[in-house]
C-alpha atoms as a PDB file:
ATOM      1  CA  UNK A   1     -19.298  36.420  38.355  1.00  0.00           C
ATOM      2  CA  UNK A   2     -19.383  33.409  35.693  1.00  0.00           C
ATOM      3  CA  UNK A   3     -19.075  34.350  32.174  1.00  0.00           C
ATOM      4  CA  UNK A   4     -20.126  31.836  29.843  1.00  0.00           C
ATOM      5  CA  UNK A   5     -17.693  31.640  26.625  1.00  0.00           C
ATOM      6  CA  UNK A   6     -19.434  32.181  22.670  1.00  0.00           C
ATOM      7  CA  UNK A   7     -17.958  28.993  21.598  1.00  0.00           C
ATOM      8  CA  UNK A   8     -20.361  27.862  19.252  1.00  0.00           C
ATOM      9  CA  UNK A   9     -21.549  29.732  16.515  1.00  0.00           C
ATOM     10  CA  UNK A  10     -19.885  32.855  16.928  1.00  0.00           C
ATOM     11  CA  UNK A  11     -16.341  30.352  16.768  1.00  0.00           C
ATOM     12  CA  UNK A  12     -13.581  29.640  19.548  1.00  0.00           C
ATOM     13  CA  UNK A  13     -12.192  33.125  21.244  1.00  0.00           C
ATOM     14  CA  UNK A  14     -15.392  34.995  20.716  1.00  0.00           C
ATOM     15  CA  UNK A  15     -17.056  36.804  23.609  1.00  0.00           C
ATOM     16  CA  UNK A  16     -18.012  35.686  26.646  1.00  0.00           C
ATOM     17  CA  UNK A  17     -21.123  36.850  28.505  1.00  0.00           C
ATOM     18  CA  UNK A  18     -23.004  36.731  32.264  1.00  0.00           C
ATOM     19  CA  UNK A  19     -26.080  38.176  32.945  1.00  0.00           C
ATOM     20  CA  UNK A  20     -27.351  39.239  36.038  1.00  0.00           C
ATOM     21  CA  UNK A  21     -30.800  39.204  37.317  1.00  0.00           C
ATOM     22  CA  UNK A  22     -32.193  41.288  39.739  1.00  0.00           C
ATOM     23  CA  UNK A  23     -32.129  39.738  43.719  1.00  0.00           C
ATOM     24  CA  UNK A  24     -35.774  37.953  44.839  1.00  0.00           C
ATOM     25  CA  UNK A  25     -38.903  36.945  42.732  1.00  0.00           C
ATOM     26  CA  UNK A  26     -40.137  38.629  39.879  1.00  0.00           C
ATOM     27  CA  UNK A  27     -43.788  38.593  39.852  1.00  0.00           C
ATOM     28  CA  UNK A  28     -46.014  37.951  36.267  1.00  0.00           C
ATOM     29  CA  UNK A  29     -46.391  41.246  34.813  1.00  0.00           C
ATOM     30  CA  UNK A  30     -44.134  42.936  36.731  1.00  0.00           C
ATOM     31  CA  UNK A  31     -40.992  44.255  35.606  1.00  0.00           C
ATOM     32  CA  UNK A  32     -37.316  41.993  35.674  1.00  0.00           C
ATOM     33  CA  UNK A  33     -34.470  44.341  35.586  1.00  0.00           C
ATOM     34  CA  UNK A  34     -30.260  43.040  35.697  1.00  0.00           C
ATOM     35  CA  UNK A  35     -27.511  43.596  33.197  1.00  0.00           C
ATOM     36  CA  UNK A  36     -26.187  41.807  30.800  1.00  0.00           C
ATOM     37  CA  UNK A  37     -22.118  41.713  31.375  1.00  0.00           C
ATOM     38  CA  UNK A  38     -20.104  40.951  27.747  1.00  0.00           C
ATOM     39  CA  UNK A  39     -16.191  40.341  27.529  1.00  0.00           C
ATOM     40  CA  UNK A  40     -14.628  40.709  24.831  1.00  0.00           C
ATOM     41  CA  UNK A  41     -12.430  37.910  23.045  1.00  0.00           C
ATOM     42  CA  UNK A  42      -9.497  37.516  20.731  1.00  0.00           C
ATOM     43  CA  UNK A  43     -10.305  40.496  18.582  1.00  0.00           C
ATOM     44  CA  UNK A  44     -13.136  43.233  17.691  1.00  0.00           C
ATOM     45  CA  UNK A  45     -16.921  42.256  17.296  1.00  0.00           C
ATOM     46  CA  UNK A  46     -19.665  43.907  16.436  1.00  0.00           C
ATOM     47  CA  UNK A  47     -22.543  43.074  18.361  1.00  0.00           C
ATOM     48  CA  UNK A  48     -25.859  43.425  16.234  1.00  0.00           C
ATOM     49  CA  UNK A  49     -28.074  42.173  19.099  1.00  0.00           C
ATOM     50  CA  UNK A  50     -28.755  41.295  22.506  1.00  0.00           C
ATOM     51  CA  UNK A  51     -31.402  38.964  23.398  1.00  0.00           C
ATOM     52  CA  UNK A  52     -33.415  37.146  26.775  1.00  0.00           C
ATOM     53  CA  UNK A  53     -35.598  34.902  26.089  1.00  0.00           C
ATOM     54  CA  UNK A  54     -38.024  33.627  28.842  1.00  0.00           C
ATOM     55  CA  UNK A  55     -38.136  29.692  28.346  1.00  0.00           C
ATOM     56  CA  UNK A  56     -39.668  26.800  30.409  1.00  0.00           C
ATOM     57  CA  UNK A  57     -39.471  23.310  30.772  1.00  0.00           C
ATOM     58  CA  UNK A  58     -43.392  21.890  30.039  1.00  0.00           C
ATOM     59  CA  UNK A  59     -44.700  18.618  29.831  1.00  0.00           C
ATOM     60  CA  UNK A  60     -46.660  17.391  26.720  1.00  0.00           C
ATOM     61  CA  UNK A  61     -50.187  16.516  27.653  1.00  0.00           C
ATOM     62  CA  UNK A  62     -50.894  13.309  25.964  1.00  0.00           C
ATOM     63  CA  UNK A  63     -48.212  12.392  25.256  1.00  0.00           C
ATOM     64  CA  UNK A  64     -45.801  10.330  26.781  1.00  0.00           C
ATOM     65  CA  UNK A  65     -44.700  11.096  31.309  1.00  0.00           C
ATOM     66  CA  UNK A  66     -41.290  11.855  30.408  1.00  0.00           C
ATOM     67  CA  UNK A  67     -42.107  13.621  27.189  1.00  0.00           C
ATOM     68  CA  UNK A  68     -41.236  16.948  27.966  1.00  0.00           C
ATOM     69  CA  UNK A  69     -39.991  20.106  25.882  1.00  0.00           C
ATOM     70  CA  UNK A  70     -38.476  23.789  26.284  1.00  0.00           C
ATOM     71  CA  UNK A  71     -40.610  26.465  24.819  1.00  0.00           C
ATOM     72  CA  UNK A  72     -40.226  30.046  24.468  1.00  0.00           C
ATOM     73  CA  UNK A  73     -42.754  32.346  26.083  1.00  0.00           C
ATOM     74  CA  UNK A  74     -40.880  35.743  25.653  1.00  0.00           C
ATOM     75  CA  UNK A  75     -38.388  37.196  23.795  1.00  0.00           C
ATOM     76  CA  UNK A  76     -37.029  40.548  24.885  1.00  0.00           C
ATOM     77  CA  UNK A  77     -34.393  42.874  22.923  1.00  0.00           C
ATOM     78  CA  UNK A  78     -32.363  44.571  25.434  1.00  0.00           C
ATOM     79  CA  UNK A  79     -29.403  45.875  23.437  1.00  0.00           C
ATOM     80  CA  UNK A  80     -27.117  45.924  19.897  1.00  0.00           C
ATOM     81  CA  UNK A  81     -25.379  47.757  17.288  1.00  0.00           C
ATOM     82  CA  UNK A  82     -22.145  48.640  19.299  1.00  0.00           C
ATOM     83  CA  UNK A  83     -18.412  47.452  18.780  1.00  0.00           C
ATOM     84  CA  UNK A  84     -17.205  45.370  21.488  1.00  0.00           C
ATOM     85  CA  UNK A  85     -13.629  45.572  21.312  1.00  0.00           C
ATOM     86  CA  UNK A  86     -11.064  42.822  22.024  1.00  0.00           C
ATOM     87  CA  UNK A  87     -11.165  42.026  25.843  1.00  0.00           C
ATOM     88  CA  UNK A  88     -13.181  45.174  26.662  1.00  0.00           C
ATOM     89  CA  UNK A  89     -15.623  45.595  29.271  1.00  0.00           C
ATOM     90  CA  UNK A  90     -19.723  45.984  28.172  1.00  0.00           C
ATOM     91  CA  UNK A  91     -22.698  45.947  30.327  1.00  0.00           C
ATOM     92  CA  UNK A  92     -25.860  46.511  29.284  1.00  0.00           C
ATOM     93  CA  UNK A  93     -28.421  47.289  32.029  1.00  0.00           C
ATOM     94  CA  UNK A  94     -32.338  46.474  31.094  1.00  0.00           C
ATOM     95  CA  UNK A  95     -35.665  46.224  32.467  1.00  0.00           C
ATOM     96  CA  UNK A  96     -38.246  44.518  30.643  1.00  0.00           C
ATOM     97  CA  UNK A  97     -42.118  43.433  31.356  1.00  0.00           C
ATOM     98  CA  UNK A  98     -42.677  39.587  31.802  1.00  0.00           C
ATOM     99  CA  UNK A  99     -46.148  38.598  30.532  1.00  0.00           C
ATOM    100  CA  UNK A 100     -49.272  38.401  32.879  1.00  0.00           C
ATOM    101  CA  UNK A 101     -49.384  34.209  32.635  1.00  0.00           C
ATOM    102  CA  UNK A 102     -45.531  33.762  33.578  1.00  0.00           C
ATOM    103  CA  UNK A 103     -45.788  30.677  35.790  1.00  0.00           C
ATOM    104  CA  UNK A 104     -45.533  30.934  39.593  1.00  0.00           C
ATOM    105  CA  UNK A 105     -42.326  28.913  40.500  1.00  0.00           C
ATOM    106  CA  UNK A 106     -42.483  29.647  44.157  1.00  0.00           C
ATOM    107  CA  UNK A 107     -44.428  30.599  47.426  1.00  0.00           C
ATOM    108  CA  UNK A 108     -43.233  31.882  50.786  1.00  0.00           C
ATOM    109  CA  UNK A 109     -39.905  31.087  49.325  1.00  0.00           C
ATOM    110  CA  UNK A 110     -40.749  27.353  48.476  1.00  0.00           C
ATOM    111  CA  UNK A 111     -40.234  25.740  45.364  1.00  0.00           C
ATOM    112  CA  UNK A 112     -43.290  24.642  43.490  1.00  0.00           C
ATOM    113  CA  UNK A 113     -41.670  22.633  40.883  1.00  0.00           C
ATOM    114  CA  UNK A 114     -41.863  24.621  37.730  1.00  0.00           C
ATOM    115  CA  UNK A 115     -38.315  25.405  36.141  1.00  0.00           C
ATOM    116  CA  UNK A 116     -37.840  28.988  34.433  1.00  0.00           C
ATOM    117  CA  UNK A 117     -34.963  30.249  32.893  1.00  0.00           C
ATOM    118  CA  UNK A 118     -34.210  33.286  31.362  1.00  0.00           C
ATOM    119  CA  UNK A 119     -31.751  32.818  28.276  1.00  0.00           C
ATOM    120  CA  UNK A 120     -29.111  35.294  27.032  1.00  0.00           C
ATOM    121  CA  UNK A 121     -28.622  35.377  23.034  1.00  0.00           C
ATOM    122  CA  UNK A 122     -26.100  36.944  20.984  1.00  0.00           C
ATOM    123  CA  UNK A 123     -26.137  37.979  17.501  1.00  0.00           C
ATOM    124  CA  UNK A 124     -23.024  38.952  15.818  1.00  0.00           C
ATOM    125  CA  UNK A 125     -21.896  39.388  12.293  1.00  0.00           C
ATOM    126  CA  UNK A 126     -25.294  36.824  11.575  1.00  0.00           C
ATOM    127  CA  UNK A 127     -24.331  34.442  13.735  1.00  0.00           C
ATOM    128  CA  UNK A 128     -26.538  33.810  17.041  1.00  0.00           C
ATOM    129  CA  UNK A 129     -25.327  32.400  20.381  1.00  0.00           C
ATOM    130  CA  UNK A 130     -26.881  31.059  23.429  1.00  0.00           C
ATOM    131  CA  UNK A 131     -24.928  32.202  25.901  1.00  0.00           C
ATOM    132  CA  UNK A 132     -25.768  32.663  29.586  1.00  0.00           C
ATOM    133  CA  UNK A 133     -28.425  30.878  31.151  1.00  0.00           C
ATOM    134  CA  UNK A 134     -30.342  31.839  34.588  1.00  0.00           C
ATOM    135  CA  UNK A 135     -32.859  30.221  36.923  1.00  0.00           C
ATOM    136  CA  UNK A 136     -35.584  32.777  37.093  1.00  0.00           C
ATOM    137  CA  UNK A 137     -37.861  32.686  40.471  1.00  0.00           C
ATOM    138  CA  UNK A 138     -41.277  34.191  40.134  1.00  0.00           C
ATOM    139  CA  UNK A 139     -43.651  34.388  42.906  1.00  0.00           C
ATOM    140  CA  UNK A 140     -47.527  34.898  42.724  1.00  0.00           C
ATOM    141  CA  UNK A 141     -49.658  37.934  42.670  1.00  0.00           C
ATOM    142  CA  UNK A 142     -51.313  39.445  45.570  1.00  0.00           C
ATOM    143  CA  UNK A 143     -54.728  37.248  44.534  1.00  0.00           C
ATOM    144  CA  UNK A 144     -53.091  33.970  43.484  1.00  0.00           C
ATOM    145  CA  UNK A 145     -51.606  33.750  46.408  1.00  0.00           C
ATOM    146  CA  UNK A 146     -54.620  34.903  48.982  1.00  0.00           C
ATOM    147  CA  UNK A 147     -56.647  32.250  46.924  1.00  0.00           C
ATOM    148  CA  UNK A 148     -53.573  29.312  47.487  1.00  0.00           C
ATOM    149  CA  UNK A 149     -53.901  29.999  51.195  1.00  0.00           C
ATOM    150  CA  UNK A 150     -57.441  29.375  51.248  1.00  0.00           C
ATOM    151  CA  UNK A 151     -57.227  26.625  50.017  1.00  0.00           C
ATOM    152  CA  UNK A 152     -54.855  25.820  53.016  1.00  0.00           C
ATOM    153  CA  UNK A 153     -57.008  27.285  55.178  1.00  0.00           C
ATOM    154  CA  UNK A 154     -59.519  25.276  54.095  1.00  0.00           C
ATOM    155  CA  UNK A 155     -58.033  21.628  54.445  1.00  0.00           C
ATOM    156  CA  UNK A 156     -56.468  21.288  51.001  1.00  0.00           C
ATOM    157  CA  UNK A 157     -53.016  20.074  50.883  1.00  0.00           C
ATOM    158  CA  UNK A 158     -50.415  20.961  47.986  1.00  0.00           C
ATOM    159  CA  UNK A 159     -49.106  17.754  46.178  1.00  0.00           C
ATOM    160  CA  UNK A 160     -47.430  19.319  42.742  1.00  0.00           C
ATOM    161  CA  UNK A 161     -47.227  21.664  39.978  1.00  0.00           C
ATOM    162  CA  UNK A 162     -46.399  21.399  36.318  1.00  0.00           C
ATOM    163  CA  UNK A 163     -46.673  23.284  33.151  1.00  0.00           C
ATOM    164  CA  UNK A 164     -48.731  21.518  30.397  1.00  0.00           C
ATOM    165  CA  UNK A 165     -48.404  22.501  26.543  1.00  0.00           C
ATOM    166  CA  UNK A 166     -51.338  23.664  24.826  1.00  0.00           C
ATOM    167  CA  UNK A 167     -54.428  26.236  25.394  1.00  0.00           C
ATOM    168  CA  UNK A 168     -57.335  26.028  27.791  1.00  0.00           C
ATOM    169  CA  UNK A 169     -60.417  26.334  25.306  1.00  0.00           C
ATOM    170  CA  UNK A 170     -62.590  29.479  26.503  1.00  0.00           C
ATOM    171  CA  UNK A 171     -60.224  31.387  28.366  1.00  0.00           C
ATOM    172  CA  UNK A 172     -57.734  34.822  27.007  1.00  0.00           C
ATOM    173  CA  UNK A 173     -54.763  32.565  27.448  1.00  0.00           C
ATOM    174  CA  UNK A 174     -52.466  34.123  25.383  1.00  0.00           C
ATOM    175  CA  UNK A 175     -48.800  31.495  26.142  1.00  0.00           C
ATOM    176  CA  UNK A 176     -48.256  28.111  24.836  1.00  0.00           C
ATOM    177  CA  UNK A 177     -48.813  26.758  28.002  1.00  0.00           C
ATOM    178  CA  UNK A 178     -50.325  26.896  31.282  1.00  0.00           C
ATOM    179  CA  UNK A 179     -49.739  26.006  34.803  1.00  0.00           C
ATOM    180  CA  UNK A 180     -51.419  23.494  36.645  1.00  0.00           C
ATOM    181  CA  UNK A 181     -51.035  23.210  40.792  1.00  0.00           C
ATOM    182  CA  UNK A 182     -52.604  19.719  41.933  1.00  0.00           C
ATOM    183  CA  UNK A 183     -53.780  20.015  45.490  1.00  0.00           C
ATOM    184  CA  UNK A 184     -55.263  17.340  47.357  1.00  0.00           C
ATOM    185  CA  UNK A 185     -58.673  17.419  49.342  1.00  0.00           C
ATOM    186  CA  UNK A 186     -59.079  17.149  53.258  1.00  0.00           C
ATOM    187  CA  UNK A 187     -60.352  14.055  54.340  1.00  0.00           C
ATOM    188  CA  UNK A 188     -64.105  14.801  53.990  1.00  0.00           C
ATOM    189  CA  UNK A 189     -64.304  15.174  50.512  1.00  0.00           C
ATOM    190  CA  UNK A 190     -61.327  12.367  49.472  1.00  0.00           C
ATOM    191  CA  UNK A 191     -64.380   9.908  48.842  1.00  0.00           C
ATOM    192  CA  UNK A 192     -65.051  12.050  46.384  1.00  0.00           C
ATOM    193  CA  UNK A 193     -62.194  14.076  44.713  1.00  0.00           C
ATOM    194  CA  UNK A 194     -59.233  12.643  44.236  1.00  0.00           C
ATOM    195  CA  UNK A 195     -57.399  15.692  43.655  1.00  0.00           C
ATOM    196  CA  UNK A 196     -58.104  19.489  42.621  1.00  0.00           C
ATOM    197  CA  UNK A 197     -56.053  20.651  39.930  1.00  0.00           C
ATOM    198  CA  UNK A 198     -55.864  24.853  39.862  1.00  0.00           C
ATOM    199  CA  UNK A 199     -54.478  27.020  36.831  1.00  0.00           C
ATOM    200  CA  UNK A 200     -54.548  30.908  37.077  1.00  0.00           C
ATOM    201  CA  UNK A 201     -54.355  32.855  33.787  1.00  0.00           C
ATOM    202  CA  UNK A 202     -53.750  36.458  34.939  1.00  0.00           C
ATOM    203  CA  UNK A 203     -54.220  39.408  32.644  1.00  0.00           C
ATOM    204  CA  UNK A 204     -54.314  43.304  33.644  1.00  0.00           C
ATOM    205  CA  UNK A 205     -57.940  43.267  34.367  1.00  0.00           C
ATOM    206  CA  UNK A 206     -57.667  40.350  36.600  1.00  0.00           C
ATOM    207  CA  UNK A 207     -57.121  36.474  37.391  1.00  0.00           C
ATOM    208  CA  UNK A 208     -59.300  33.732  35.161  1.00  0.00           C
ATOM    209  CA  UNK A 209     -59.065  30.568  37.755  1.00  0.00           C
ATOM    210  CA  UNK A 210     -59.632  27.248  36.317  1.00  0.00           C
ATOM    211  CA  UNK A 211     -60.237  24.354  38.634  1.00  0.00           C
ATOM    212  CA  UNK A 212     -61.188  20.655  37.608  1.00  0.00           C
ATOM    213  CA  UNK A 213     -61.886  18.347  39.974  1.00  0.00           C
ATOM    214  CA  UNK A 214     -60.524  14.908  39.898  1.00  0.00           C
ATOM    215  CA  UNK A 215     -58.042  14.240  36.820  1.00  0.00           C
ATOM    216  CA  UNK A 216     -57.629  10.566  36.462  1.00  0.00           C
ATOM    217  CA  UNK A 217     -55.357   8.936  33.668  1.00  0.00           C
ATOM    218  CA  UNK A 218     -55.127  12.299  31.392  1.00  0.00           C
ATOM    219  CA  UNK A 219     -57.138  13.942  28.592  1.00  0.00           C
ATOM    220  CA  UNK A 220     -58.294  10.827  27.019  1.00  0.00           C
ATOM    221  CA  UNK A 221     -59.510   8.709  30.256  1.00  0.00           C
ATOM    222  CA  UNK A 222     -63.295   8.122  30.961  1.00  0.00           C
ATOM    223  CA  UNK A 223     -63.918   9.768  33.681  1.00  0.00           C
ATOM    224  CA  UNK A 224     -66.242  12.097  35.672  1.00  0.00           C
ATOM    225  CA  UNK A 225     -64.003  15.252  35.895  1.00  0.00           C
ATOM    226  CA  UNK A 226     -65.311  18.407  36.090  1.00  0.00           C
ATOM    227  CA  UNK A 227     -64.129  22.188  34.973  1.00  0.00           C
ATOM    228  CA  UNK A 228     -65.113  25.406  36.267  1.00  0.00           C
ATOM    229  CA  UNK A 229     -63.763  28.873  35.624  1.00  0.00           C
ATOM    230  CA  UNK A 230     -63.879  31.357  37.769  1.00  0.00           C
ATOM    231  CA  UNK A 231     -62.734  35.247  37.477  1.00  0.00           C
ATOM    232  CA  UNK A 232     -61.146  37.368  40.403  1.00  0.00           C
ATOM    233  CA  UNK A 233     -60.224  41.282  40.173  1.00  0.00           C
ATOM    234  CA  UNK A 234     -56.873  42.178  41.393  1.00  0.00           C
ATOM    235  CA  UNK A 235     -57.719  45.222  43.205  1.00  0.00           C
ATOM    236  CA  UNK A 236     -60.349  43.174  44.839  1.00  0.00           C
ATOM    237  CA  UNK A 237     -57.633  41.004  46.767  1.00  0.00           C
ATOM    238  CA  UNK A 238     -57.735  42.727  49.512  1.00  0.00           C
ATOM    239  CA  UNK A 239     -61.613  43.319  50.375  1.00  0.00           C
ATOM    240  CA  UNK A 240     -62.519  39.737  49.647  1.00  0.00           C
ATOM    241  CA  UNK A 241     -63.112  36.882  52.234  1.00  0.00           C
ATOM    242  CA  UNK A 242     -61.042  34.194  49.824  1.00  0.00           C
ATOM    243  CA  UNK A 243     -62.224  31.474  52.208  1.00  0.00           C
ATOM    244  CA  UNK A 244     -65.661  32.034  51.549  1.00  0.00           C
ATOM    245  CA  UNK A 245     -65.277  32.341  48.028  1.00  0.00           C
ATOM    246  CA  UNK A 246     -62.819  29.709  47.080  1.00  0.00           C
ATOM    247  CA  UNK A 247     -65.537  27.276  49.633  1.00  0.00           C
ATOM    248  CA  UNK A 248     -68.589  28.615  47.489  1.00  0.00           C
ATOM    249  CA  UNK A 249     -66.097  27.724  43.938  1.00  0.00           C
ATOM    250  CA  UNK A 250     -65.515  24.525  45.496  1.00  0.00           C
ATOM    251  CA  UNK A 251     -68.856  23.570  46.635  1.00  0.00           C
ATOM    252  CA  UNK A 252     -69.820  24.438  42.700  1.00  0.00           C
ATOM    253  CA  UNK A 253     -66.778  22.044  41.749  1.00  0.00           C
ATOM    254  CA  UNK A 254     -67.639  19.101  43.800  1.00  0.00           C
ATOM    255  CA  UNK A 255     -71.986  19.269  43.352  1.00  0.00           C
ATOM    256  CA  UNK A 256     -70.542  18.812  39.459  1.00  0.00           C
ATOM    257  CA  UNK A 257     -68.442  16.629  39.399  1.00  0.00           C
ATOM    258  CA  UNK A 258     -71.192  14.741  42.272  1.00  0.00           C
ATOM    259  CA  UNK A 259     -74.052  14.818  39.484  1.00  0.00           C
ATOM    260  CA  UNK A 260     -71.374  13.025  36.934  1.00  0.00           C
ATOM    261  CA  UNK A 261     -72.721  15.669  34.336  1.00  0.00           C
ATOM    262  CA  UNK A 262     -71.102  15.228  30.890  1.00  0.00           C
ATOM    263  CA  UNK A 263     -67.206  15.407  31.050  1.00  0.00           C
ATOM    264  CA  UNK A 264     -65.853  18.362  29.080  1.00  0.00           C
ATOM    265  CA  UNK A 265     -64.422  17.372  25.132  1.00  0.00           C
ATOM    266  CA  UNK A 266     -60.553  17.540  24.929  1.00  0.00           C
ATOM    267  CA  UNK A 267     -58.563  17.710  22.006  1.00  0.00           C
ATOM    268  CA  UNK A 268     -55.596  20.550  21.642  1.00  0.00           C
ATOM    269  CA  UNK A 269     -57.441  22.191  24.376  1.00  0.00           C
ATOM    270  CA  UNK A 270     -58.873  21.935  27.780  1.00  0.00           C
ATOM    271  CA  UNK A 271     -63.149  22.114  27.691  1.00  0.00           C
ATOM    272  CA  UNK A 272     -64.232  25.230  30.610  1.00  0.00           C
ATOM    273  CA  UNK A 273     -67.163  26.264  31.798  1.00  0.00           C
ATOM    274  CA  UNK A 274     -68.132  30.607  32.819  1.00  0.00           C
ATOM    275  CA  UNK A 275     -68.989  31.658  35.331  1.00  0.00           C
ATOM    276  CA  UNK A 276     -69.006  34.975  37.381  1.00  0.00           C
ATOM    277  CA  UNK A 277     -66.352  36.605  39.758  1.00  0.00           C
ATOM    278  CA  UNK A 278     -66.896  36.680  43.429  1.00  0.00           C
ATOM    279  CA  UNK A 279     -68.138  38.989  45.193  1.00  0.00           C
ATOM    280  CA  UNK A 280     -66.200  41.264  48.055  1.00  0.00           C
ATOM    281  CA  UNK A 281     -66.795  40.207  51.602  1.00  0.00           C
ATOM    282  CA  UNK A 282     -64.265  40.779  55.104  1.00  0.00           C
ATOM    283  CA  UNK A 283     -60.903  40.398  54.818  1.00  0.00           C
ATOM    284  CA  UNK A 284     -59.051  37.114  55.819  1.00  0.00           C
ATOM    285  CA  UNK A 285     -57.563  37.401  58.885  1.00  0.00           C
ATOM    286  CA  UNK A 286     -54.087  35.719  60.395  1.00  0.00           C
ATOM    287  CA  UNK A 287     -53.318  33.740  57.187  1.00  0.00           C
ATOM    288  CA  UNK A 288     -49.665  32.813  58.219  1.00  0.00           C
ATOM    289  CA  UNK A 289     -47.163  32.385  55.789  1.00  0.00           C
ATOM    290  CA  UNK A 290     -45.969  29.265  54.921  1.00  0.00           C
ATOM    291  CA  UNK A 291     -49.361  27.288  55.635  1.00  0.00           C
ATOM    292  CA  UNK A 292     -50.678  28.274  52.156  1.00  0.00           C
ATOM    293  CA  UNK A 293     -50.979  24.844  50.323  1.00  0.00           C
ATOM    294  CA  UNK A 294     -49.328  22.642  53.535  1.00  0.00           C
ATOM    295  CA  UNK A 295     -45.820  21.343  53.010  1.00  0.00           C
ATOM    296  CA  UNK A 296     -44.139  22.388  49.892  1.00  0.00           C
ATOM    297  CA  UNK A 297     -42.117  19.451  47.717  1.00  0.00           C
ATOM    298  CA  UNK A 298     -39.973  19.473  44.935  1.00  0.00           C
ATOM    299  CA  UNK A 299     -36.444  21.057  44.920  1.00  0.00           C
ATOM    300  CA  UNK A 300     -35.090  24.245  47.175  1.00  0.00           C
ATOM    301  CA  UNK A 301     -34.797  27.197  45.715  1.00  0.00           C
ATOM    302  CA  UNK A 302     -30.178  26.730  45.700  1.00  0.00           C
ATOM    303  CA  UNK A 303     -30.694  23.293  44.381  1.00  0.00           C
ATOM    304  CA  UNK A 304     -32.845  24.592  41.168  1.00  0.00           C
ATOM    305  CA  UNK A 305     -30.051  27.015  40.388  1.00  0.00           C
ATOM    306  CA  UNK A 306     -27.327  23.844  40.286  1.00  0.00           C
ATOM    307  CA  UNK A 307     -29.527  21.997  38.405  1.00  0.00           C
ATOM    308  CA  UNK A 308     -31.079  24.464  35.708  1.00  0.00           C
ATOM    309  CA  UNK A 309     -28.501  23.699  33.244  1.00  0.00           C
ATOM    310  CA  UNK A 310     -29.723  19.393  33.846  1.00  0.00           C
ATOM    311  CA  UNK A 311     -33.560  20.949  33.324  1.00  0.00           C
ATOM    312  CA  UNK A 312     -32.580  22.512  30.269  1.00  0.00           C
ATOM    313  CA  UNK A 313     -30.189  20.267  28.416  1.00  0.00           C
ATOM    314  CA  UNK A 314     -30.637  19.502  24.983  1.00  0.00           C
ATOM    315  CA  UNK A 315     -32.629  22.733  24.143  1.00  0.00           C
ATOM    316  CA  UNK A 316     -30.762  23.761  21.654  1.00  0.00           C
ATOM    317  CA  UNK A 317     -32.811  21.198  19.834  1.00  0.00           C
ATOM    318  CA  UNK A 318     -36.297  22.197  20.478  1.00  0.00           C
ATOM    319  CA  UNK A 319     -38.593  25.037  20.907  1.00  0.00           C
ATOM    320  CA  UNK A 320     -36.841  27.689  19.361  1.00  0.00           C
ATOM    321  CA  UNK A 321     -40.175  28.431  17.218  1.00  0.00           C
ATOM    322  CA  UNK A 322     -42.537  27.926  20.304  1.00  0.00           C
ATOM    323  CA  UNK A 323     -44.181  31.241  21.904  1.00  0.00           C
END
């Protein structure tokens, strides 16, 4: 147990505070449950709230590479309006709802790259505190991740995944940002895709997928890419043959970005183009774990926790108006 001393705003000798998130990955839209743990200091408080927020690290499309920012997606009360008395004891159990679009920061128990954190704030007498801070994991729903192992199935190789700040212009995203997973092609298309980039924006109807082929220099370069979107029912995961259907979105994909139609307009937002869900066909058969998107990169899953305090730092400057 690591409690984390108030030693900022609420002054030296105030509380100190560790939350505790449930064991394994969280999933978007499902529920995250843990306590929050509070110790009292060098005399009586009273605590007027208790706050998580769910923040990210996101890159700032446009902008410069190493521009990057924290943002707020969620904020969650979970507790106040209690006296904590001097070097008492307090624990607050909660269970809240993360939204539908939280990012996927792992599959098969492989680190994708994306760095969540879930972010304990106190207010007392006025005065608010960041206090703890805690890697969250979240893995993918039952349909983003039968649709990432086609794509394995299928050839495709995993090279990255980021979050990206801003809106993707025609969809019911509903965050600040969105996720995008860059996969590479198999060797028969490389001549010509240079890469697949894949966002899912998941709601409780279902999963919007957004693919664009072939992302060169960013939003502003001249080039041929293409953007599709796609829809997907969750309670069709199960019934559907996701090889067939994520071939058939690809074939659509590739004969686009093949007849260099117009590339879409970007400004704040991405350009998409609708179309249709799949339909339901046989179920996939011996998918393995683990051969989803090929070798995963990026950090393992103990080395994110040392280093979410690094992926955070300097947040108390930014973001605290984002989401």
């Amino acid at each position: 147990m690591v409690f984390k001393k108030l030693l900022g705003a609420l002054g030296v000798g105030g509380p100190s505070v560790d939350t505790v998130l449930q064991p394994g990955p969280a999933l978007p839209g499902g529920l995250l449950s843990g306590e929050v743990r509070l110790r009292g200091g060098g005399s009586d408080v009273t605590v007027d709230r208790i706050s998580l927020l769910l923040v990210a690290r996101v890159e700032r499309e446009g902008q410069e590479e190493e521009d990057e920012a924290t943002v707020v997606l969620e904020r969650f009360t979970v507790g106040g309006g209690f006296r904590l008395a001097e070097e008492a004891d307090h624990t607050v159990p909660f269970t809240v709802t993360l939204p539908w679009e939280t990012p996927i920061t792992e599959l098969h128990g492989q680190h994708l790259g994306p760095v969540l954190g879930i972010r304990t704030e106190l207010e007392i007498a006025g005065a608010r505190d960041k206090g703890d801070l805690d890697a969250l994991a979240v893995g993918p729903l039952p349909a983003q991740e039968a649709i990432l192992e086609a794509f394995g199935q299928l050839g495709y190789a995993f090279r990255s995944a980021d979050l990206e700040l801003g809106h993707i212009r025609g969809t019911g995203q509903q965050l600040p940002c969105y996720q995008e997973i860059e996969i590479l092609p198999p060797a028969g298309h490389a001549h010509t895709v240079n890469e697949i980039e894949v966002t899912f924006i998941a709601a409780p109807g279902g999963l919007e997928i957004v693919i664009e082929a072939d992302k060169r220099a960013g939003l502003f370069s001249e080039g041929h890419d293409t953007v599709h979107r796609f829809t997907a029912s969750h309670h069709a995961a199960p019934q559907t043959d996701w090889n067939a259907q994520v071939d058939a979105w690809l074939k659509e994909v590739i004969a686009g970005h093949e007849s260099h139609g117009a590339p879409p307009s970007y400004g704040d937002e991405h350009g998409a183009r609708h179309r249709s869900g799949p339909g339901a066909g046989a179920v996939v058969a011996g998918v393995a774990a683990g051969v989803a998107v090929g070798v995963v990169g990026g950090m393992v899953a103990a080395e994110v926790v040392d280093e979410i305090g690094d992926a955070f730092e300097g947040e108390e400057d930014e973001g605290e108006d984002e989401g």
